[in-house]
Protein backbone atom coordinates (compact mmCIF):
# COMPACT_ATOMS: atom_id res chain seq x y z
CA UNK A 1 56.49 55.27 -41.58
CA UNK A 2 54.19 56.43 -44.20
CA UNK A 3 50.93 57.61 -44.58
CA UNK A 4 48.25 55.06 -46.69
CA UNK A 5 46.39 58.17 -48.33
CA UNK A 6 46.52 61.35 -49.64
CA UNK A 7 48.01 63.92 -46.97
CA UNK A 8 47.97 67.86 -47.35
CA UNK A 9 49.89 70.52 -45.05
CA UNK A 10 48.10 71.90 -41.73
CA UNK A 11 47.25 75.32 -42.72
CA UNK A 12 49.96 77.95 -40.50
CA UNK A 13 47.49 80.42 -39.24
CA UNK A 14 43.87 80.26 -37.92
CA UNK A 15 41.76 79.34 -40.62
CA UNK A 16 39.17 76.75 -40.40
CA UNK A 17 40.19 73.66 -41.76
CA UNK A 18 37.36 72.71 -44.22
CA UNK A 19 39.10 69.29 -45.60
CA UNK A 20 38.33 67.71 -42.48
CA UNK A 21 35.24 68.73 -41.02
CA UNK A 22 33.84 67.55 -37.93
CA UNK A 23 30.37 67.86 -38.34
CA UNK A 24 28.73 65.64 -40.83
CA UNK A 25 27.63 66.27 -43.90
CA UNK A 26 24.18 67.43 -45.32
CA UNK A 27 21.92 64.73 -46.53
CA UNK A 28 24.76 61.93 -44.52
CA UNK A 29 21.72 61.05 -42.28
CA UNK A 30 19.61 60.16 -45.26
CA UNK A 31 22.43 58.36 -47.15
CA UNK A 32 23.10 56.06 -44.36
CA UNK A 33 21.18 52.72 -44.65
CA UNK A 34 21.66 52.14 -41.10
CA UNK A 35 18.33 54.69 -39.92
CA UNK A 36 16.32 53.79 -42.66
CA UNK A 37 14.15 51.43 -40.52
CA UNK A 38 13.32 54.27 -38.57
CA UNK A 39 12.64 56.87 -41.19
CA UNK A 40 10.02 54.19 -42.75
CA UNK A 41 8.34 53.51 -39.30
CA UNK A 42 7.76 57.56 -39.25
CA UNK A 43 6.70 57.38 -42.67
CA UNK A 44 3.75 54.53 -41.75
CA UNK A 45 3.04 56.72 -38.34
CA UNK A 46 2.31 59.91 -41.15
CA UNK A 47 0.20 58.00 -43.16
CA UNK A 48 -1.62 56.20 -40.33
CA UNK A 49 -2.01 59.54 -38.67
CA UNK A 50 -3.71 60.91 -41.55
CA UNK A 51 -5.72 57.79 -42.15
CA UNK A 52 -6.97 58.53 -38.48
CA UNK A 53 -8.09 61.85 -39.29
CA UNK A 54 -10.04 61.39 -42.32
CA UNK A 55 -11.27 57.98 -40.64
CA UNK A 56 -12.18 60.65 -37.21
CA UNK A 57 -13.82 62.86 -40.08
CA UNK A 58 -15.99 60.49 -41.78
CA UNK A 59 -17.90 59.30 -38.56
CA UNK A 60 -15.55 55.67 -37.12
CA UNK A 61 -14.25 57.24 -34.15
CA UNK A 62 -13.30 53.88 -32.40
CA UNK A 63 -11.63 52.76 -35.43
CA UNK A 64 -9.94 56.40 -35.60
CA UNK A 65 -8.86 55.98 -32.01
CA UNK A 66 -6.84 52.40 -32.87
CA UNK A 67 -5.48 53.91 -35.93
CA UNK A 68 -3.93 56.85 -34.16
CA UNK A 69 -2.88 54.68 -31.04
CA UNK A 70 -0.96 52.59 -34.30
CA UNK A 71 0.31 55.93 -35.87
CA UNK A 72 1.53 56.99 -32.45
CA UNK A 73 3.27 53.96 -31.87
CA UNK A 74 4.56 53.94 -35.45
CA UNK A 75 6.53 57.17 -34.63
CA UNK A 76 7.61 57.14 -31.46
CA UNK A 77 9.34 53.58 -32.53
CA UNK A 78 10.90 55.31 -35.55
CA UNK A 79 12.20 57.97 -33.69
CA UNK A 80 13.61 55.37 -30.99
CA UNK A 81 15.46 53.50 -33.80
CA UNK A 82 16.65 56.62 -35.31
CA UNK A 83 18.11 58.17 -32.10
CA UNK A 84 19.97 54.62 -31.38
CA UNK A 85 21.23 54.66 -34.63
CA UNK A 86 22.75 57.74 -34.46
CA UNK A 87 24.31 57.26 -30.92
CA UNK A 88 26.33 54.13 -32.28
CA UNK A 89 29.71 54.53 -33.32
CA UNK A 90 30.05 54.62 -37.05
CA UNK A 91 32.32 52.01 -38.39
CA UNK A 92 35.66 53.08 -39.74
CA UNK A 93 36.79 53.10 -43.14
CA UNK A 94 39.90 51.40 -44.60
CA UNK A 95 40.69 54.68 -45.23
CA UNK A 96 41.22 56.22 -42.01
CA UNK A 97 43.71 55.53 -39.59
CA UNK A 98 42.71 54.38 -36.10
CA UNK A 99 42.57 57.61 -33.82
CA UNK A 100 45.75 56.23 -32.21
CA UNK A 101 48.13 55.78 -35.72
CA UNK A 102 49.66 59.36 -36.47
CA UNK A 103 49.10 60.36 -39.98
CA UNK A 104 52.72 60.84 -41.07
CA UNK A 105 53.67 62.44 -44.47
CA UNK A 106 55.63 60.44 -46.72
CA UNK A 107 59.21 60.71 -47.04
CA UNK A 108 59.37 62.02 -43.48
């Protein structure tokens, strides 16, 4: 049995293993396509939050009131879509093996 990909010795004493972290990566969130909806329904809940204000400041406050009902809505959606996102489980690569294949050095 052999390994598809590259494999690399277990280290012998206690050091942290940094080739195969399990936390993810910085900026990971923000690469993956999958919570951009979100991120761009908090975006339009900013900017309609602001729009609010300065619409609040200028003397409309009815029309303030929908826009920051919209702007509130806006966000909490986002955040909803990016908290399901990030609860699903992330596809794997062809790359790794299933959790139940052993990874199995070659020539062993």
């Amino acid at each position: 049995m052999t390994a598809e990909g590259p494999w690399e010795i277990p280290p012998l004493d206690d050091a942290p293993d940094i080739a195969r972290a399990t936390e993810p990566r910085p900026g990971i969130t923000l690469a993956d396509a999958r919570n951009w909806p979100g991120f761009v329904l908090l975006i339009i809940g900013g900017l309609v939050a602001v729009a609010a204000a300065v619409i609040g400041a200028v003397g409309f406050p009815g029309t303030a009131f929908i826009f920051a009902l919209v702007a509130m809505a806006a966000s909490l959606t986002g955040i909803a879509l990016v908290l399901v996102e990030r609860r699903r489980p992330q596809p794997r690569t062809p790359d790794q093996p299933a959790p139940w294949q052993p990874t199995v050095p070659p020539g062993a």
